[in-house]
Protein backbone atom coordinates (compact mmCIF):
# COMPACT_ATOMS: atom_id res chain seq x y z
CA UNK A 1 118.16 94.88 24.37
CA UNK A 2 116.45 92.37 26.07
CA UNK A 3 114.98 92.33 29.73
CA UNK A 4 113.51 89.48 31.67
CA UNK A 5 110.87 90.42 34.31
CA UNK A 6 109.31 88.57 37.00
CA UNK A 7 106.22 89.61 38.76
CA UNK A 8 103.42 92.15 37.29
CA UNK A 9 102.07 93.78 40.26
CA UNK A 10 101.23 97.61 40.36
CA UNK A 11 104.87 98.26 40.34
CA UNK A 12 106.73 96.16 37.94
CA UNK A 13 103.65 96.04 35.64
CA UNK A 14 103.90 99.57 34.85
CA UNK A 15 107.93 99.19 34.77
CA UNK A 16 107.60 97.13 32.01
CA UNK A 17 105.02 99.66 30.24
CA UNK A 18 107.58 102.10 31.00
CA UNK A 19 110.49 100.47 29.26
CA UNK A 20 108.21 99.19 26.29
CA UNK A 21 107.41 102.87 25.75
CA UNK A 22 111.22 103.29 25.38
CA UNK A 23 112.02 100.71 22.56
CA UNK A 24 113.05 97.81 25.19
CA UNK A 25 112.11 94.40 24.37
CA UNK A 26 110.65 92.51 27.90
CA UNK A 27 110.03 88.73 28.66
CA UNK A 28 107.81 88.74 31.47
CA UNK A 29 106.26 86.44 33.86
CA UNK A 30 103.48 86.78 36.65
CA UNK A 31 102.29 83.73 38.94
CA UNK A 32 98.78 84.68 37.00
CA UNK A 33 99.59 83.90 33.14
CA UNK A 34 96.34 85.94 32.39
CA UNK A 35 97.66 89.05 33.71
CA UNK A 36 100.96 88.28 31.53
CA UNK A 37 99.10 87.90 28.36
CA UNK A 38 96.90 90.95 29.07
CA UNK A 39 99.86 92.98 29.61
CA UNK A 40 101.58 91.67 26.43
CA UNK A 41 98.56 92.06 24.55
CA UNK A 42 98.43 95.88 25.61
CA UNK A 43 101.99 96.86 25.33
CA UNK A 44 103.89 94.32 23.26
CA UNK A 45 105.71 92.86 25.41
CA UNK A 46 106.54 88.86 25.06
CA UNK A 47 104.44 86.94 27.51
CA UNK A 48 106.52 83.75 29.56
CA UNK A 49 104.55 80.88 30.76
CA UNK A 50 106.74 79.53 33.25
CA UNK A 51 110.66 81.14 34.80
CA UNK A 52 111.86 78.15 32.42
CA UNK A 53 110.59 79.77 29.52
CA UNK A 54 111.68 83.58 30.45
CA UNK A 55 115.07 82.54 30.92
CA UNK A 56 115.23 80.95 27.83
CA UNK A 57 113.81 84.04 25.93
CA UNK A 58 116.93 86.39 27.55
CA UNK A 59 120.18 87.13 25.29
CA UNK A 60 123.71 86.76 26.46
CA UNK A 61 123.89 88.21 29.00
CA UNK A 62 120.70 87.52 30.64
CA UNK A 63 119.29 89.92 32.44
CA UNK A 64 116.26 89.34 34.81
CA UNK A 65 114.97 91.73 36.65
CA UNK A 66 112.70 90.86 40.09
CA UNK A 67 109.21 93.23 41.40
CA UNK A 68 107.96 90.53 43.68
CA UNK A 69 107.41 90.62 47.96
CA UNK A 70 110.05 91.14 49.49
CA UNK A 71 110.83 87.64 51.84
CA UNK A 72 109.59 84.28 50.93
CA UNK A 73 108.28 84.78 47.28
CA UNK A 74 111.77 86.52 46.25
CA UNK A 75 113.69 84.07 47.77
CA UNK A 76 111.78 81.23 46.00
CA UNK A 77 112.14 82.85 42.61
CA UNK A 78 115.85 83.21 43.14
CA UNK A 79 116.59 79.61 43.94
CA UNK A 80 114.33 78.92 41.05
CA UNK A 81 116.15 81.57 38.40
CA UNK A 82 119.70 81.20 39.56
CA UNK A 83 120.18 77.63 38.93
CA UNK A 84 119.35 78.66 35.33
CA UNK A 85 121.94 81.52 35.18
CA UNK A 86 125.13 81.42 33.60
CA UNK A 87 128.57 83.20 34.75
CA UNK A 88 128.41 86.71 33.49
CA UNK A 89 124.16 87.02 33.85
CA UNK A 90 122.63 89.96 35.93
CA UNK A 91 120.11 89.03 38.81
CA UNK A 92 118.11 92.79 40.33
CA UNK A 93 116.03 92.29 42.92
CA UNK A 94 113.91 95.56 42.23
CA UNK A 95 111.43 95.31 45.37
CA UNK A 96 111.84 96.26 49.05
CA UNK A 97 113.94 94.03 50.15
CA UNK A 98 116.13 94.31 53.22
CA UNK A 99 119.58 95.29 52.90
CA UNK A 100 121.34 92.75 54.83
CA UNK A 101 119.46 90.05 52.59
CA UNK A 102 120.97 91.47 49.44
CA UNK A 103 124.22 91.93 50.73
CA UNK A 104 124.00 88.26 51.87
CA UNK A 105 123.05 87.28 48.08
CA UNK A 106 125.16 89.54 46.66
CA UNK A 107 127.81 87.66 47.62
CA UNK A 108 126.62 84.11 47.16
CA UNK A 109 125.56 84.61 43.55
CA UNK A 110 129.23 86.21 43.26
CA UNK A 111 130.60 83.11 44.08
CA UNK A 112 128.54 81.72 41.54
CA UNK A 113 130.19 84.06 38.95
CA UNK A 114 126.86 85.97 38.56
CA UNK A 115 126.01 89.68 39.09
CA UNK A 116 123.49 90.99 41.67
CA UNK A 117 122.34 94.04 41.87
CA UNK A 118 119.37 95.70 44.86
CA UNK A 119 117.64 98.17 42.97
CA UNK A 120 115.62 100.46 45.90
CA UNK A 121 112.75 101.83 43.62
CA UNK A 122 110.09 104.47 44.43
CA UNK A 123 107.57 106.47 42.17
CA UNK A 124 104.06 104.22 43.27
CA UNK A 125 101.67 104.15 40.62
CA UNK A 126 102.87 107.67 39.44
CA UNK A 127 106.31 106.05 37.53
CA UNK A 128 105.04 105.10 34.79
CA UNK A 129 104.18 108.81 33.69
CA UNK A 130 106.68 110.17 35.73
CA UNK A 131 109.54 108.07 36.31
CA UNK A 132 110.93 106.04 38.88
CA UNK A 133 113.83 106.96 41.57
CA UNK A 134 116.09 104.20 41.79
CA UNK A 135 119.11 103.96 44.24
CA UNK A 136 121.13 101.19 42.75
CA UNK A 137 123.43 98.59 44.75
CA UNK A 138 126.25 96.39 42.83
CA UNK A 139 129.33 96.11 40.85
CA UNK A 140 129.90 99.08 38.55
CA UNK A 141 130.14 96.18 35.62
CA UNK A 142 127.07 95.07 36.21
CA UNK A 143 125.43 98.50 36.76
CA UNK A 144 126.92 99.83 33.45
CA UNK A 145 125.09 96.81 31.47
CA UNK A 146 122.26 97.63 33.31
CA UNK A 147 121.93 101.48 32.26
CA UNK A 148 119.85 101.86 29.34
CA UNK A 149 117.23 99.90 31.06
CA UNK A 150 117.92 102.11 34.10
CA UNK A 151 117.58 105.42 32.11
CA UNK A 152 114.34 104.70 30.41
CA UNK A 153 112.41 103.93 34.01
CA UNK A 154 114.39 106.82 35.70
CA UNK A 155 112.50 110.62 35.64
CA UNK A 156 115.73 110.87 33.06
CA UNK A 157 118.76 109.39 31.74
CA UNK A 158 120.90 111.65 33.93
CA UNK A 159 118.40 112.40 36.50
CA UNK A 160 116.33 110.23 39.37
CA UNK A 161 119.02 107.41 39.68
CA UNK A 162 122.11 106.76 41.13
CA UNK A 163 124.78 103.68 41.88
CA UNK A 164 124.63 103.87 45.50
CA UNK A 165 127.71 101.26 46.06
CA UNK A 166 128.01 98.00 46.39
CA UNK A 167 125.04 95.27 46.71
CA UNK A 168 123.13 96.05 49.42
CA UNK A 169 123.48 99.70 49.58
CA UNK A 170 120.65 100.48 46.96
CA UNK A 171 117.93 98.92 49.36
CA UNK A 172 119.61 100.07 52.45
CA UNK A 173 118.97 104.05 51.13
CA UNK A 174 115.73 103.05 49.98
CA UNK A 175 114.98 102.23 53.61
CA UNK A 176 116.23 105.31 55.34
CA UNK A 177 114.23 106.97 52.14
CA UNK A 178 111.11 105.67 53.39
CA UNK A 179 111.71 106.01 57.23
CA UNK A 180 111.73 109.61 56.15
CA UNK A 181 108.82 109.30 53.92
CA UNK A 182 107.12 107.88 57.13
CA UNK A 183 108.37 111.21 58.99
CA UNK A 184 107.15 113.47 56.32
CA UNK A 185 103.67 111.63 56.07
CA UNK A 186 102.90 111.93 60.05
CA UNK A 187 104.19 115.37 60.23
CA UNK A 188 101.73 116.49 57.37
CA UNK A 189 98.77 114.78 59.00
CA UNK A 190 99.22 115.65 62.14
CA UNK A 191 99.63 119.63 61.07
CA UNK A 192 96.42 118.87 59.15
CA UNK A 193 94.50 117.49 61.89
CA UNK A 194 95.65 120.33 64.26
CA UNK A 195 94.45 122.86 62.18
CA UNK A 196 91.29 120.75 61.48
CA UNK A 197 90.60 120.75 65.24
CA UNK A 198 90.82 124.91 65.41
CA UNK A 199 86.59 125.15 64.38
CA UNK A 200 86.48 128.46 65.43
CA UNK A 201 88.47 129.76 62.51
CA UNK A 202 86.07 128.01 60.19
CA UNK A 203 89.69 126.29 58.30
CA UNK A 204 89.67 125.49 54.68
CA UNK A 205 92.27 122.96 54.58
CA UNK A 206 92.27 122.27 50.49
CA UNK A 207 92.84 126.09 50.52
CA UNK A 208 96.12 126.13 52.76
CA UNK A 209 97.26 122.53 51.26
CA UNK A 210 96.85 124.66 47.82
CA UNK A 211 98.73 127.96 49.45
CA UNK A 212 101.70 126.24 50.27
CA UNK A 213 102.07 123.80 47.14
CA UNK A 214 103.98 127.38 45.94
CA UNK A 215 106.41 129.31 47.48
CA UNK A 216 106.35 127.61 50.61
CA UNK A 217 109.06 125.98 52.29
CA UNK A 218 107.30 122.61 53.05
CA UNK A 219 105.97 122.33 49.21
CA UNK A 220 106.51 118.21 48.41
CA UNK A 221 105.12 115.85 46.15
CA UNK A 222 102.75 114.30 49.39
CA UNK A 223 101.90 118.01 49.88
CA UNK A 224 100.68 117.67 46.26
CA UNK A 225 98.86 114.79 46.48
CA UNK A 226 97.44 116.07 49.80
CA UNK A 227 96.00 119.22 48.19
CA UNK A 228 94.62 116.99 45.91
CA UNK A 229 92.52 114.40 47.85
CA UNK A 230 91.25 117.73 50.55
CA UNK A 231 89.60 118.84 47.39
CA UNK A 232 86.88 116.92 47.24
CA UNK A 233 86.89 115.48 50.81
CA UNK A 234 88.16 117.64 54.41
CA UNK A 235 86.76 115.58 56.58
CA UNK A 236 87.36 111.73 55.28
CA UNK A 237 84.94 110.18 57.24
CA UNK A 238 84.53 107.37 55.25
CA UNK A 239 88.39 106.62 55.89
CA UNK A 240 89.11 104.00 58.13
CA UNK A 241 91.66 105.19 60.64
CA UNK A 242 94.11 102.88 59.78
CA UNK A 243 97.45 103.07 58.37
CA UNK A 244 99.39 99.84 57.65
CA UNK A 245 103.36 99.53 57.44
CA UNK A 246 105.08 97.19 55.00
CA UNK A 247 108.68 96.70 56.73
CA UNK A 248 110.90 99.30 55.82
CA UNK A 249 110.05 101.84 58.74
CA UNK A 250 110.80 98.82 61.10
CA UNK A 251 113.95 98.27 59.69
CA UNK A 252 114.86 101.96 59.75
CA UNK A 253 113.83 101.82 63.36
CA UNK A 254 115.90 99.07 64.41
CA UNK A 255 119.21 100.17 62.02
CA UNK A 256 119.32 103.18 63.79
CA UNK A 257 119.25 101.67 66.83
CA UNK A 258 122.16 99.28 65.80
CA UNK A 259 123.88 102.11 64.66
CA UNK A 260 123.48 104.52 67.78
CA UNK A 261 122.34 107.34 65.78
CA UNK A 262 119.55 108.88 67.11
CA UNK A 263 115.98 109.22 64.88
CA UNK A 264 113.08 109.89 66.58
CA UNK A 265 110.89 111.44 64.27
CA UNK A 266 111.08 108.60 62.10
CA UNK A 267 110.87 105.81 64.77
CA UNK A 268 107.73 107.62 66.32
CA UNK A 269 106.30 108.25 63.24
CA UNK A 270 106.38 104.01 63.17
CA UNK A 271 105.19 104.04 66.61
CA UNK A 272 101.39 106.36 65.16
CA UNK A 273 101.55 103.54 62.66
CA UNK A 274 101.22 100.91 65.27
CA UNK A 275 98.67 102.81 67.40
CA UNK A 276 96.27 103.27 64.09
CA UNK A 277 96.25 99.29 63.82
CA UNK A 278 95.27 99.21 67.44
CA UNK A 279 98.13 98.15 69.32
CA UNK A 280 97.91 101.67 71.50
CA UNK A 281 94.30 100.00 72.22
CA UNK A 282 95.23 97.69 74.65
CA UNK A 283 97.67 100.12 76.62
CA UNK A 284 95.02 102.71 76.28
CA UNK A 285 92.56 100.63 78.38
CA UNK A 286 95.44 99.84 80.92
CA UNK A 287 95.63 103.75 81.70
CA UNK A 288 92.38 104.58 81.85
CA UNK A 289 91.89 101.76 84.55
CA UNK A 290 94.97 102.84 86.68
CA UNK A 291 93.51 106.63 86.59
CA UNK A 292 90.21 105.09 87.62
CA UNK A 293 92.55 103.07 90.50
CA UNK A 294 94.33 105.81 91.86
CA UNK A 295 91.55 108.85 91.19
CA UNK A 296 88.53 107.48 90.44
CA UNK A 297 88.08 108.83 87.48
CA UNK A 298 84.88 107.57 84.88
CA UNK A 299 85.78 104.53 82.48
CA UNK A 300 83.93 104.74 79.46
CA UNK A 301 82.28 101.36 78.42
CA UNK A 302 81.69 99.89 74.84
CA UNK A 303 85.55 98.68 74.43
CA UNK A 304 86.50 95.98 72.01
């Protein structure tokens, strides 16, 4: 079976190791042809110069599968693709796209007689060993054709995957799967950092991340991969104190305000991310000046 995809990033160029490792045969394109070649050259996979070309590679049905931004670029590549699709073809937008955007294509590509599907994927640069979760949005027909492709990326053919619903409702659990990743994330640091702050106890940190990896109740993959980094650096000082925030939290934040349902972890775990980019800074220097005002307490110089 044949598989076209478009864009070789970190993400969909280790999907398409992935599903060379299991016998699938994948057209692929990248806006850089070099990395395209390189990747064919290391895996086998057919290399496309332009869309043109992919699409013409694809059987009947064709099947093209999208890892690109989510916003401008995907929507470029669609109106590029789609006018090459036939009725019957399968169009999956596999990056982290907003919901209400695939539900909107979803149904103008129906009208167009040709499948969509939102494919909510997460795994990071561990999938290609490991596997990648996928929450799946579409028509069943167009999931079913998709499966075999589905249950070589997944952790396992039965396992790590699921048809969420319809289109849209594969990214729209991806999203409330990050907002909680966001959660989990500030949660861990911020236990970290309180501990971190207790000198007197002499902490070691990669010990306790270690300790509760087994048996304990908050054991997680990001406790994992915590353990792992405090290893060979507690104190990260060479870390900039900045953590960035590619969309998903925000939508979270702003669906469950839409939807009245009440998530505050999540939403103020977006609100640390903010603050570490320095949008707190501004606010910060607004309170220490009104504490100077009304007290007249010390301001400390030096600001940016």
């Amino acid at each position: 079976m044949k598989i076209g995809m478009v864009g070789l990033g970190r993400m969909g160029g280790n999907m398409a190791r992935r599903l060379r490792r299991g016998g699938m045969d994948v057209v692929a394109w990248n806006r850089s042809y070099d990395v395209t070649v390189d990747l064919a050259q290391e895996c086998g996979l057919t290399p496309a110069a332009s869309l043109t070309d992919l699409v013409g590679e694809l059987d009947t049905p064709s099947i093209v599968w999208l890892m690109l931004p989510a916003g401008d670029a995907t929507q470029a590549a669609i109106d590029e693709i789609v006018p090459m699709l036939a009725p019957g073809d399968i169009l999956v937008d596999g990056a982290n796209a907003f919901y209400k955007d695939s539900q909107r294509r979803g149904e103008e590509l129906r009208a167009q007689g040709i499948h969509f599907v939102d494919a909510g994927v997460s795994g990071g640069v561990w999938g290609l060993e490991n596997g990648y979760a996928m929450m799946v949005g579409g028509d069943a027909e167009a999931v079913k054709q998709l499966e075999p492709f589905i249950q070589v990326l997944a952790p396992a053919p039965d396992k790590g995957w699921l048809h969420c619903g319809p289109a849209g409702s594969g990214h729209f659990v991806k999203m409330v799967h990050n907002g909680i990743e966001y959660g989990m994330m500030q949660a861990f640091a911020e236990g970290f950092a309180l501990m971190g702050a207790k000198q007197e106890f002499h902490l070691d940190l990669a010990a306790i991340a270690e300790m509760w990896r087994h048996g304990s109740v908050v054991r997680s993959w990001l406790l994992d991969l915590t353990a792992d980094f405090l290893q060979n650096d507690q104190k990260l000082e060479d870390i900039r104190p900045f953590v960035a925030d590619s969309g998903e939290g925000r939508w979270t934040a702003l669906e469950a305000v839409d939807l009245g349902v009440p998530t505050p972890v999540m939403s103020l775990a977006l609100m640390m991310r903010f603050a570490s980019q320095g949008s707190n800074d501004y606010s910060a220097k607004l309170l220490a000046m009104m504490r100077k005002g009304f007290g007249g307490h010390a301001v400390h110089g030096g600001g940016k």
